[in-house]
N, C-alpha and C. Protein backbone atom coordinates (compact mmCIF):
# COMPACT_ATOMS: atom_id res chain seq x y z
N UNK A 1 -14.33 -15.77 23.24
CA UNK A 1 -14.28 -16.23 21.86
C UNK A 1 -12.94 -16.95 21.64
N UNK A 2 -12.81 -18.62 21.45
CA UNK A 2 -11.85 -19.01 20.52
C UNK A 2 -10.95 -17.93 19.69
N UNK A 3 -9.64 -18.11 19.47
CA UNK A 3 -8.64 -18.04 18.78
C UNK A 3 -9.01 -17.96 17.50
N UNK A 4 -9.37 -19.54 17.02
CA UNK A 4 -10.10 -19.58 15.95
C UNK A 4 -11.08 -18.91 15.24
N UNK A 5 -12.38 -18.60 16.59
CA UNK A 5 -13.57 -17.88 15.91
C UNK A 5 -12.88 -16.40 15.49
N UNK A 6 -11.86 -16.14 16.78
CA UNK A 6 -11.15 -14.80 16.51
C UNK A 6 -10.68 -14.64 15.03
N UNK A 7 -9.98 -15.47 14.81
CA UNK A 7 -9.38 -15.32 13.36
C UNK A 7 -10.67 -15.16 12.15
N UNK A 8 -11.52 -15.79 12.16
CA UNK A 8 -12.39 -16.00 11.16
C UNK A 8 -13.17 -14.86 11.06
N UNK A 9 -13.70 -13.86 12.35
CA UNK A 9 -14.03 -12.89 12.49
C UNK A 9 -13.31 -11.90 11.64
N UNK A 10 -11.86 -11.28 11.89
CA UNK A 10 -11.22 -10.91 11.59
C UNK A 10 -11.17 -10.85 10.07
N UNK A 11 -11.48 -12.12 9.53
CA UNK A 11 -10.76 -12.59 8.18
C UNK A 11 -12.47 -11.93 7.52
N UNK A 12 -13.59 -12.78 7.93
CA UNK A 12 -14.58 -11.83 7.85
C UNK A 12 -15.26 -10.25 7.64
N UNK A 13 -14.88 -9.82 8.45
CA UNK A 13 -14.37 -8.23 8.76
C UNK A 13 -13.54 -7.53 7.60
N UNK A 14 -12.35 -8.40 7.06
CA UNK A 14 -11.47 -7.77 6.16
C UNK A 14 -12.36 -8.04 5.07
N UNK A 15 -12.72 -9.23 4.54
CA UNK A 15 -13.78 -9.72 3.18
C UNK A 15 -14.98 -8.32 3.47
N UNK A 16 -15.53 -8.07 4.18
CA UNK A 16 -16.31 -7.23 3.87
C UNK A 16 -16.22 -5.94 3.77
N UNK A 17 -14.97 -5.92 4.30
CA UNK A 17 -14.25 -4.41 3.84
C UNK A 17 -13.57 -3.80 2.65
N UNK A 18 -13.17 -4.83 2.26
CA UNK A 18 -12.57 -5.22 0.63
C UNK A 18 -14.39 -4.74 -0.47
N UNK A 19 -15.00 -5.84 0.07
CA UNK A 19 -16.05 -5.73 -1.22
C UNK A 19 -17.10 -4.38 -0.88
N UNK A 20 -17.21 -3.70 0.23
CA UNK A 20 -17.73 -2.86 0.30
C UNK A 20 -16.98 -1.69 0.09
N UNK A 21 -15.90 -1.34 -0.58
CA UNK A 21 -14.78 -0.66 -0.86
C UNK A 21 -15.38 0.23 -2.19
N UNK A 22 -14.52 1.45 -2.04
CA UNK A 22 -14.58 2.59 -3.27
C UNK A 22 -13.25 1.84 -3.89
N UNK A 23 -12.93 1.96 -5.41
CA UNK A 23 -11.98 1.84 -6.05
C UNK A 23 -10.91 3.14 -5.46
N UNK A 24 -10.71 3.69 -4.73
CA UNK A 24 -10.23 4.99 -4.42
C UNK A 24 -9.57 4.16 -2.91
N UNK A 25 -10.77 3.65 -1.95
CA UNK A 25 -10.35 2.95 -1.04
C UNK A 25 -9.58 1.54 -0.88
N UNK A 26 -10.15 1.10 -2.15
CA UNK A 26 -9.08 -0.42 -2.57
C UNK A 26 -7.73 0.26 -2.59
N UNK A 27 -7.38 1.08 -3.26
CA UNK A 27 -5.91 1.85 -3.14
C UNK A 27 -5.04 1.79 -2.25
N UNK A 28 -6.21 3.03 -0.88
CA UNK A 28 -5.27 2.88 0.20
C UNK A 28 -5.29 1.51 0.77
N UNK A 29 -6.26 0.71 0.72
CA UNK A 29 -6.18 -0.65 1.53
C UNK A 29 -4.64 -1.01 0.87
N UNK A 30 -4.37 -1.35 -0.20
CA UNK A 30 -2.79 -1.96 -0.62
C UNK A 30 -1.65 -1.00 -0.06
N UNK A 31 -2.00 0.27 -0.33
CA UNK A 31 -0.82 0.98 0.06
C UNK A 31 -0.55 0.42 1.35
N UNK A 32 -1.51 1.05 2.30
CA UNK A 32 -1.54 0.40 3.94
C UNK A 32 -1.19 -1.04 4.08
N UNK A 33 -1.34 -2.42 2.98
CA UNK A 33 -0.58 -3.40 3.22
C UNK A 33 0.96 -3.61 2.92
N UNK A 34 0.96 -2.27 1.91
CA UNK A 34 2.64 -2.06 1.49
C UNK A 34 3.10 -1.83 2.72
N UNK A 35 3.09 -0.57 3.27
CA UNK A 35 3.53 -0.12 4.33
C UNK A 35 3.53 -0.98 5.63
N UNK A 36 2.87 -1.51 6.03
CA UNK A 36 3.21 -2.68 6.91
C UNK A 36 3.89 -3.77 6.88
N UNK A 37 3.92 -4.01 5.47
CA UNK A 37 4.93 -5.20 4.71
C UNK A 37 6.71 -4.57 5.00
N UNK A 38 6.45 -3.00 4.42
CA UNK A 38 7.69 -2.57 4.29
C UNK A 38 8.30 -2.44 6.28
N UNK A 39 7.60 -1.85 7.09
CA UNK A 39 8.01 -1.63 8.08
C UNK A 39 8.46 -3.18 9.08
N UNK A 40 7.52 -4.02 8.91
CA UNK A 40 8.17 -5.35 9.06
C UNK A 40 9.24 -6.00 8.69
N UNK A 41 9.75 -5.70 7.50
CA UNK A 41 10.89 -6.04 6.66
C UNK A 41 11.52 -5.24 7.00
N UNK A 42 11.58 -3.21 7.59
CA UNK A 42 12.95 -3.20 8.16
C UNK A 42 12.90 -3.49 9.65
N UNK A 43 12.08 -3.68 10.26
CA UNK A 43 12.31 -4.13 11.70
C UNK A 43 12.71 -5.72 11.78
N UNK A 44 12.92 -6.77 10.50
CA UNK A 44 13.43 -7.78 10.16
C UNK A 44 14.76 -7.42 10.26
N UNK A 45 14.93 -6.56 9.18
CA UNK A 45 16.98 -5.81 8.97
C UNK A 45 17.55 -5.75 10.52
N UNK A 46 16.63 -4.98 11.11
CA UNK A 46 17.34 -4.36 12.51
C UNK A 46 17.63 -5.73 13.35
N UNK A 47 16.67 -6.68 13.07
CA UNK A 47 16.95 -8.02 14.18
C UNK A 47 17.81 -9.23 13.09
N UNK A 48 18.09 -8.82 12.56
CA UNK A 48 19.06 -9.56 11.41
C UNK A 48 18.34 -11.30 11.08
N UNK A 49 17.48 -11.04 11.15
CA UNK A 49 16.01 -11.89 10.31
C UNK A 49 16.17 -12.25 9.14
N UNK A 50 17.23 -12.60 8.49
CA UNK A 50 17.15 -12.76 7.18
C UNK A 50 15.71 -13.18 6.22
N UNK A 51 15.06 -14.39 7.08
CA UNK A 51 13.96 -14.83 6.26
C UNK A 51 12.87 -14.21 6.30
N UNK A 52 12.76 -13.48 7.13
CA UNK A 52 11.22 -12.18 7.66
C UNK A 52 11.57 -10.93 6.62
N UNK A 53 13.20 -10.72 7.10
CA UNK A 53 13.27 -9.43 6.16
C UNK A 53 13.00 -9.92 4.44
N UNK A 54 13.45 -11.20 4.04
CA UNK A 54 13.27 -10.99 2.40
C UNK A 54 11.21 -11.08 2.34
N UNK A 55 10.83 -12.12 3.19
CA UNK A 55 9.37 -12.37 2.84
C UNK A 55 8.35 -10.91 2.90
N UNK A 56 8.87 -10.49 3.85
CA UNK A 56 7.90 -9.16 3.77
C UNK A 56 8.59 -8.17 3.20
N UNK A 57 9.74 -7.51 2.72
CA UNK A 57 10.06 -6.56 1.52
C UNK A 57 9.47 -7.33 -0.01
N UNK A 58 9.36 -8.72 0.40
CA UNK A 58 8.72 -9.01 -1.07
C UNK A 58 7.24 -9.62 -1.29
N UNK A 59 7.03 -9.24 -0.24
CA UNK A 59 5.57 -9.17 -0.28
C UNK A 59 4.92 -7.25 -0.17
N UNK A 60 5.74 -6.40 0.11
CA UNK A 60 5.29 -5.19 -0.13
C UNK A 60 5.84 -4.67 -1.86
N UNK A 61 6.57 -5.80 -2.44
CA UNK A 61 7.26 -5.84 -3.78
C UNK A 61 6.18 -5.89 -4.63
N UNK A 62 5.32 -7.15 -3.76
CA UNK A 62 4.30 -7.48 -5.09
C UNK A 62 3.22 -6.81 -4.79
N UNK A 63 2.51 -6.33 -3.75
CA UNK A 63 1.71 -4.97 -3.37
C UNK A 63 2.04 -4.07 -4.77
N UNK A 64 3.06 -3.31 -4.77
CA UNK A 64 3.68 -2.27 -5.83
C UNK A 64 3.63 -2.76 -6.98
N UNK A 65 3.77 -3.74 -7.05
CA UNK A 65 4.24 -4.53 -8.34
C UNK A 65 1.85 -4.60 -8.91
N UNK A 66 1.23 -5.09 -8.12
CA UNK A 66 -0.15 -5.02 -8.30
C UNK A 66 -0.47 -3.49 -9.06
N UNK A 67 -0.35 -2.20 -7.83
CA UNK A 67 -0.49 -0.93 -8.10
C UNK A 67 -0.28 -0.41 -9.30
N UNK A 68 1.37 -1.20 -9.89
CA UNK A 68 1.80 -0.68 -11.27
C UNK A 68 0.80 -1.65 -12.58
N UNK A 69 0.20 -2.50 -11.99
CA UNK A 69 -0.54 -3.49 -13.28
C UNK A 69 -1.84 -2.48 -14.06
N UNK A 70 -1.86 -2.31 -12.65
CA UNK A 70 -3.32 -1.22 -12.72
C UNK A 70 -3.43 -0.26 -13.23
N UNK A 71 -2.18 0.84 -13.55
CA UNK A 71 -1.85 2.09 -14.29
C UNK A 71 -2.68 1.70 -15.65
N UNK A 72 -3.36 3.13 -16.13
CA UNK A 72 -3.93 2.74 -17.37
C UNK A 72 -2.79 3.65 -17.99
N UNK A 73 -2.03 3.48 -18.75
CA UNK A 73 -0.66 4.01 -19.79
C UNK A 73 -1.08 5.13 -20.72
N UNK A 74 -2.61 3.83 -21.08
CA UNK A 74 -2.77 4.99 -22.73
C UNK A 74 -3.81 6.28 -22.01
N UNK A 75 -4.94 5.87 -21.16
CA UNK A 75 -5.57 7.18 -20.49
C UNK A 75 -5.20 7.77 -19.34
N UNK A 76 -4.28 7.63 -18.72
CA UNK A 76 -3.82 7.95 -17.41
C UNK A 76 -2.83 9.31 -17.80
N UNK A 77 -2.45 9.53 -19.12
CA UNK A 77 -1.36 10.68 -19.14
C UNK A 77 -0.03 10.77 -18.26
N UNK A 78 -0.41 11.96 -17.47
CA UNK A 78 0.96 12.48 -17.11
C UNK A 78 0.85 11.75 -15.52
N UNK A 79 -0.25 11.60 -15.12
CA UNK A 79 0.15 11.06 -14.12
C UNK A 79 -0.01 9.45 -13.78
N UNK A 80 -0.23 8.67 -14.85
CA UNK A 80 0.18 7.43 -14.78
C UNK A 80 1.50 7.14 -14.34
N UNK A 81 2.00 7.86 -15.56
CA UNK A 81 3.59 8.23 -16.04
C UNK A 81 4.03 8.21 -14.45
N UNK A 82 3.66 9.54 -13.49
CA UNK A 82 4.53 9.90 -12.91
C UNK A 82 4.44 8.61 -11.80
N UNK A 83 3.24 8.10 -11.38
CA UNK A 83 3.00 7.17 -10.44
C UNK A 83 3.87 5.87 -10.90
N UNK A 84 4.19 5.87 -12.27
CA UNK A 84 4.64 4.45 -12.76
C UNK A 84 6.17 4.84 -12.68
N UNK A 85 7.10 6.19 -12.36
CA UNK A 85 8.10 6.29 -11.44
C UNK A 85 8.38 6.08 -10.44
N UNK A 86 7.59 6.64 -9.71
CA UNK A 86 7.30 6.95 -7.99
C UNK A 86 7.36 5.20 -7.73
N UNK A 87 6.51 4.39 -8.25
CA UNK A 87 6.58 3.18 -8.07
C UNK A 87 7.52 2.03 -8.16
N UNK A 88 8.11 2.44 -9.66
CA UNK A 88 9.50 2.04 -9.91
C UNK A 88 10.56 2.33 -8.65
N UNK A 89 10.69 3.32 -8.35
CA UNK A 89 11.35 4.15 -7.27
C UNK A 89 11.54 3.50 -6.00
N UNK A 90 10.15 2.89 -5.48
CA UNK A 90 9.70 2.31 -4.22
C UNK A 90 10.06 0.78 -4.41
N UNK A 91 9.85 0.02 -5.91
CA UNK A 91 10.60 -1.33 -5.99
C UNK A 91 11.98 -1.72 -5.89
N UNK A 92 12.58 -0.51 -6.49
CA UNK A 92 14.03 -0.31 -6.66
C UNK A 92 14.58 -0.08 -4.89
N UNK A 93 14.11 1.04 -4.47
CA UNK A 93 14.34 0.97 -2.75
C UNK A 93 14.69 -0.89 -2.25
N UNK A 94 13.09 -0.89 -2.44
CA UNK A 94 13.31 -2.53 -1.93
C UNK A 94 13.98 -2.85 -1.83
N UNK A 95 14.15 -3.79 -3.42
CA UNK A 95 15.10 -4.55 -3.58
C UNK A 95 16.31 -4.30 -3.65
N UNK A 96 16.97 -3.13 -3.72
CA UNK A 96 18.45 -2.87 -2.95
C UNK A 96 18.77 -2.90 -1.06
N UNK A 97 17.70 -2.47 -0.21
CA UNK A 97 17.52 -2.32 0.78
C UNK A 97 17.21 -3.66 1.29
N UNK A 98 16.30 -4.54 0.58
CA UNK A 98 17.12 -6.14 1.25
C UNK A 98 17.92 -7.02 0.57
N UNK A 99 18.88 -6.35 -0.22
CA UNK A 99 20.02 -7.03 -0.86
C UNK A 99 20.91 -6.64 -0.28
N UNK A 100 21.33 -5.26 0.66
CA UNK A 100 22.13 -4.68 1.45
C UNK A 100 21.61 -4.63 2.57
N UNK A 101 20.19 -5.23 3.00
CA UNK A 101 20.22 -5.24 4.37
C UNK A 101 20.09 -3.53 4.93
N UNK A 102 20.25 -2.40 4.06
CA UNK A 102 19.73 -0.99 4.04
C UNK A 102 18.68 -0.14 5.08
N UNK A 103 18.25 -0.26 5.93
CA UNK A 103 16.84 -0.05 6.83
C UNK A 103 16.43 1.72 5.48
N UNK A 104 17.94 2.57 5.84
CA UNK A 104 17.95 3.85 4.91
C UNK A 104 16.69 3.67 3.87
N UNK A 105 17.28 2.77 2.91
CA UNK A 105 16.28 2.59 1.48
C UNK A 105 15.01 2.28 1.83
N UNK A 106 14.67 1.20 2.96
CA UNK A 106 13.48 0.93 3.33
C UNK A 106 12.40 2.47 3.17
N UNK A 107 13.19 3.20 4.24
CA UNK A 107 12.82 4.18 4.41
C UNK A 107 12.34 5.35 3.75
N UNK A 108 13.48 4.97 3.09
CA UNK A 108 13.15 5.96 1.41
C UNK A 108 12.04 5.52 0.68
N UNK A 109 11.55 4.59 0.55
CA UNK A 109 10.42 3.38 -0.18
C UNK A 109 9.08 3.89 0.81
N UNK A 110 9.36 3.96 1.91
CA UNK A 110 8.19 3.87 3.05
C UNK A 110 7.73 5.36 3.01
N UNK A 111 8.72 6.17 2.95
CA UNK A 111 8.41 7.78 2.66
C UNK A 111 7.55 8.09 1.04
N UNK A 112 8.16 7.85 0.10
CA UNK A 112 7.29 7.86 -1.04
C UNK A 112 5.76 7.04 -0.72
N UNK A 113 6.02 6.45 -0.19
CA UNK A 113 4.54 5.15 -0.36
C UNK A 113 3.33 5.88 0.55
N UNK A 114 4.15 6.48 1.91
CA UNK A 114 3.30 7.40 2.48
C UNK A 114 2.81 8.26 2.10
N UNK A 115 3.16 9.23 1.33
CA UNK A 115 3.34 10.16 0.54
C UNK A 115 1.66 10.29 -0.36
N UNK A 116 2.24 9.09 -0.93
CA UNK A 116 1.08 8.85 -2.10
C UNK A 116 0.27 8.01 -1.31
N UNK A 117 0.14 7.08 -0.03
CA UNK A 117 -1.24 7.11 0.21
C UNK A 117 -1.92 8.05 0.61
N UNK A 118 -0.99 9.36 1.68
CA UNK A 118 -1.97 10.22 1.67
C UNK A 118 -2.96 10.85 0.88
N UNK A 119 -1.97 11.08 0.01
CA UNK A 119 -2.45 11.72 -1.39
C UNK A 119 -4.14 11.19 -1.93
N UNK A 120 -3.82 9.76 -1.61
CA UNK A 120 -5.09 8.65 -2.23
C UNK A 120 -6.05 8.87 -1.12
N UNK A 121 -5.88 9.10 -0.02
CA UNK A 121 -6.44 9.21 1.19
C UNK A 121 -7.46 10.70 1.23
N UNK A 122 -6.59 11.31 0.73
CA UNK A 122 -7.68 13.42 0.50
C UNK A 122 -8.42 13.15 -0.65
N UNK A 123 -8.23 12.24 -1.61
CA UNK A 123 -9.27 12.12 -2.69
C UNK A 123 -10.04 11.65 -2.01
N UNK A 124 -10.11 10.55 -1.14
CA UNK A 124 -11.42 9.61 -0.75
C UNK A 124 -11.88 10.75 0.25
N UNK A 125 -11.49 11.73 0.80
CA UNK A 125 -12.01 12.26 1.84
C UNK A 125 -13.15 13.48 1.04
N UNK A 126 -12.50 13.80 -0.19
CA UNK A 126 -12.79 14.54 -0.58
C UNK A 126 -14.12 14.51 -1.51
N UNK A 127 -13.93 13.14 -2.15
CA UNK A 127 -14.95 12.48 -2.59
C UNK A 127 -15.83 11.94 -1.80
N UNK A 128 -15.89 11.43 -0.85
CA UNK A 128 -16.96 11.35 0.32
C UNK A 128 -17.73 13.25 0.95
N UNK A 129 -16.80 14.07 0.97
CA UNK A 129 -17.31 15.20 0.99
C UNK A 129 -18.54 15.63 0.08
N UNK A 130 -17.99 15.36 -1.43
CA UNK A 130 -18.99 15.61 -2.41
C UNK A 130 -20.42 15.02 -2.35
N UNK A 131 -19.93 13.72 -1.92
CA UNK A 131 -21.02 12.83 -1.87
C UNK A 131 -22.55 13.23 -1.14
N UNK A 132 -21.42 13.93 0.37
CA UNK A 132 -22.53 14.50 1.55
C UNK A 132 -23.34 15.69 1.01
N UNK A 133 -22.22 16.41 0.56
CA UNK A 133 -22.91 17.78 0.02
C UNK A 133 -24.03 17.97 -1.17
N UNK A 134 -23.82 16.59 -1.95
CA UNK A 134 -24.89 16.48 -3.04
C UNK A 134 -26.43 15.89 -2.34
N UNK A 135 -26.24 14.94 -1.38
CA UNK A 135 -27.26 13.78 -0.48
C UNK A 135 -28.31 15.21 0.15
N UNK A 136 -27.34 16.63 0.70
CA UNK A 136 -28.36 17.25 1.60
C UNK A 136 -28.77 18.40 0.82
N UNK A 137 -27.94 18.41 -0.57
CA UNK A 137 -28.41 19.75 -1.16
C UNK A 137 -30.21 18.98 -2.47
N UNK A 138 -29.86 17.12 -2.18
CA UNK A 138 -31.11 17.31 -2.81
C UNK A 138 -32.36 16.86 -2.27
């Protein structure tokens, strides 16, 4: 297979993974593009990449920056609230960590972000559980 067909496959593959998606799984899909954004951007720091390290800490910027659009404020309660810290938290990392060139802060950003995809990750597991258990109990 072409390069090309390779890519289109690929790009294919992701489109149908996206639209066949739980709102639960759209989640982790961004988190998981945060986190690759973020780990690229500090393995940018370490090779003193200036232009890799700003493009991908700010492309895992606007990942976060998406996540926080999405918070519902007025029905989300206490844990909108707390996610719309945690998030703040992980932008703030960033953007000090490639303004100082930091890998530390990266890290600190990459630890929270993990954190909470797992988190997003036992709901979907958990909710797919329910799913099975309702399919054979009817």
């Amino acid at each position: 297979m072409s390069s090309m067909g390779y890519g289109k496959g690929v790009q294919a593959y992701r489109q149908n993974s996206v639209m066949g998606a739980s709102p639960v799984q759209l989640v982790v899909m961004l988190y998981d593009g945060a986190l690759r954004f973020m780990e690229e951007g500090k393995r940018a720091i370490i090779a003193k990449d200036l232009e890799t390290q700003n493009f991908k800490l700010q492309r895992a910027q606007k990942i976060v920056f998406e996540l926080m659009s999405t918070l519902n404020m007025s029905e989300g309660g206490e844990v909108a609230r707390n996610l719309l810290g945690l998030y703040t938290f992980i932008v703030n990392e960033l953007v000090e960590g490639n303004i100082s060139d930091d890998t530390h802060r990266i890290d600190n950003a990459m630890k929270t972000m993990s954190d909470l995809r797992e988190s997003w990750a036992e709901i979907e597991r958990s909710a797919k559980t329910k799913t099975e258990v309702m399919r054979h109990a009817a």
